[in-house]
N, C-alpha and C. Protein backbone atom coordinates (compact mmCIF):
# COMPACT_ATOMS: atom_id res chain seq x y z
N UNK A 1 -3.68 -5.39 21.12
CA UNK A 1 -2.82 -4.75 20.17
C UNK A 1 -3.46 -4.72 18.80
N UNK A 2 -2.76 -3.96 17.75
CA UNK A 2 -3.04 -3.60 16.61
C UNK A 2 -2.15 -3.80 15.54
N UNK A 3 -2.05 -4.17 14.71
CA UNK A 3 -0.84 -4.04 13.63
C UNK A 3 -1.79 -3.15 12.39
N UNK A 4 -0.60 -2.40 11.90
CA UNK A 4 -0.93 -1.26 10.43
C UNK A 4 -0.21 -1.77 9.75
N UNK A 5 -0.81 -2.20 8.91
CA UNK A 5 0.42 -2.65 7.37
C UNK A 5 0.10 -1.79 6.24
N UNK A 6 0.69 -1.58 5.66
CA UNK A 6 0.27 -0.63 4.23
C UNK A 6 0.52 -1.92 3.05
N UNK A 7 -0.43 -1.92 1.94
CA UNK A 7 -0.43 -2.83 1.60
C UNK A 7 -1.44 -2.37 0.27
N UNK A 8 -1.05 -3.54 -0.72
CA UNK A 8 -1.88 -2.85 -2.11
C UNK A 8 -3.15 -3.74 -1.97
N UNK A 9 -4.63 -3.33 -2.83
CA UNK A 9 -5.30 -4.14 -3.10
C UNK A 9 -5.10 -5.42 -3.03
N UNK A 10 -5.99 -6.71 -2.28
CA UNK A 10 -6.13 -7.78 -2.29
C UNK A 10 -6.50 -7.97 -3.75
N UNK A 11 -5.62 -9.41 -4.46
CA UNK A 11 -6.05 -10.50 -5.29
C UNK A 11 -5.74 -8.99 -6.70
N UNK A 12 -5.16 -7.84 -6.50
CA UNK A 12 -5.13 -6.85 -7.83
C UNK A 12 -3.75 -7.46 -9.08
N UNK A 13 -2.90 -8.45 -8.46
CA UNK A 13 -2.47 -8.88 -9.99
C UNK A 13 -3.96 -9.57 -10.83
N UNK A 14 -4.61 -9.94 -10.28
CA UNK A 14 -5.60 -10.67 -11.34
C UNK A 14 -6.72 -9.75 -11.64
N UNK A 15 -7.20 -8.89 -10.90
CA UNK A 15 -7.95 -7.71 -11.55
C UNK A 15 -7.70 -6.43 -11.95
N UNK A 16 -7.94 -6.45 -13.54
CA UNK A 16 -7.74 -5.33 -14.16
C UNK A 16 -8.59 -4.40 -13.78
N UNK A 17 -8.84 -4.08 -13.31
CA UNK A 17 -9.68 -2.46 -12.73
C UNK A 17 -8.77 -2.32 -11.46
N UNK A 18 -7.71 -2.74 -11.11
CA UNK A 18 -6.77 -2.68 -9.66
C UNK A 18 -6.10 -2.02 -10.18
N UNK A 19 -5.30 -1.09 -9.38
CA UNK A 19 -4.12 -0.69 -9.34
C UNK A 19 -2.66 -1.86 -9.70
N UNK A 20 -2.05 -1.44 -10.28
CA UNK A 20 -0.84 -2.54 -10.80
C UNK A 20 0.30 -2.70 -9.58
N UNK A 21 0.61 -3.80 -9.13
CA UNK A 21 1.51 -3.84 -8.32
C UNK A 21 2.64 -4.31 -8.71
N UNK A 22 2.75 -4.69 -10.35
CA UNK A 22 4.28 -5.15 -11.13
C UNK A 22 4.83 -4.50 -11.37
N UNK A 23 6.06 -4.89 -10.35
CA UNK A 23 7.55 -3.66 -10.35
C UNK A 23 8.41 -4.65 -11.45
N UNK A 24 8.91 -4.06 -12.85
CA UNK A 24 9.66 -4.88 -13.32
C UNK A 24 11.40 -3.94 -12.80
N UNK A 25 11.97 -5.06 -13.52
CA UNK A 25 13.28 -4.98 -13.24
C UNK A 25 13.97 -3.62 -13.31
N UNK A 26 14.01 -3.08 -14.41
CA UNK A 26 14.37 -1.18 -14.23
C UNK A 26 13.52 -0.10 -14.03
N UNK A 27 12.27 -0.95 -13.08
CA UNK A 27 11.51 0.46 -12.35
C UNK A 27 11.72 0.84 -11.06
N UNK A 28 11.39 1.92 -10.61
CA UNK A 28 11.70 2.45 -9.77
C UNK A 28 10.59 2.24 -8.71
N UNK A 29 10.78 1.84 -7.12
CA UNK A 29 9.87 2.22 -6.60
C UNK A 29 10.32 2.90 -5.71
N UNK A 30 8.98 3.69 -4.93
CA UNK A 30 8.90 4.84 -3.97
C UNK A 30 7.64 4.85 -3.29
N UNK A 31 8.02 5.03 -1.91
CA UNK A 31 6.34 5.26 -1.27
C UNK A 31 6.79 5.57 -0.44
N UNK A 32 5.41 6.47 0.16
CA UNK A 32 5.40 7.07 1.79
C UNK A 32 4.04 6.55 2.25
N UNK A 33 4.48 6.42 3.71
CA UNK A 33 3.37 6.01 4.27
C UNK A 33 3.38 7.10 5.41
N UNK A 34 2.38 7.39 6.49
CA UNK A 34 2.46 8.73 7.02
C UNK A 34 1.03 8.27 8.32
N UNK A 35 1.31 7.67 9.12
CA UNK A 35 -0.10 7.66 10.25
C UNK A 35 0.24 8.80 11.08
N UNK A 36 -0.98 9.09 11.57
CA UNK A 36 -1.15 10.31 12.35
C UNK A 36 -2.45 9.65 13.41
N UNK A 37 -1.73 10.15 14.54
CA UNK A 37 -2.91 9.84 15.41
C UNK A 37 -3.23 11.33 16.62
N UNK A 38 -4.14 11.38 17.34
CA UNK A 38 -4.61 11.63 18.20
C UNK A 38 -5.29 11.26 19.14
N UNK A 39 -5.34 12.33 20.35
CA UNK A 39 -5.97 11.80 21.13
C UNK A 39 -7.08 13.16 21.72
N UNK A 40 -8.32 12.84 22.57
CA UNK A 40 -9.19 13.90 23.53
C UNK A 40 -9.31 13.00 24.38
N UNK A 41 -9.35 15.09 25.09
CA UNK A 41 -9.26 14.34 26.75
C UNK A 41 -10.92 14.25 27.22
């Protein structure tokens, strides 16, 4: 088996060149996540 997690940068509260993952109290969050797979025969 496999597990997919969606998930932000490792260790990015402590590096500033990361994307920010602090949601304060009157922000809003939102996300989509979207896998797509296939297959050949």
């Amino acid at each position: 088996g496999f597990c997919l997690e969606t998930q932000h940068y490792p260790d990015s509260p402590n590096q500033p060149n990361f994307p920010s993952t602090l949601l304060k109290p009157d922000d809003e969050y939102e996300t989509t996540t979207v896998f797509r797979f296939s297959t050949k025969k």
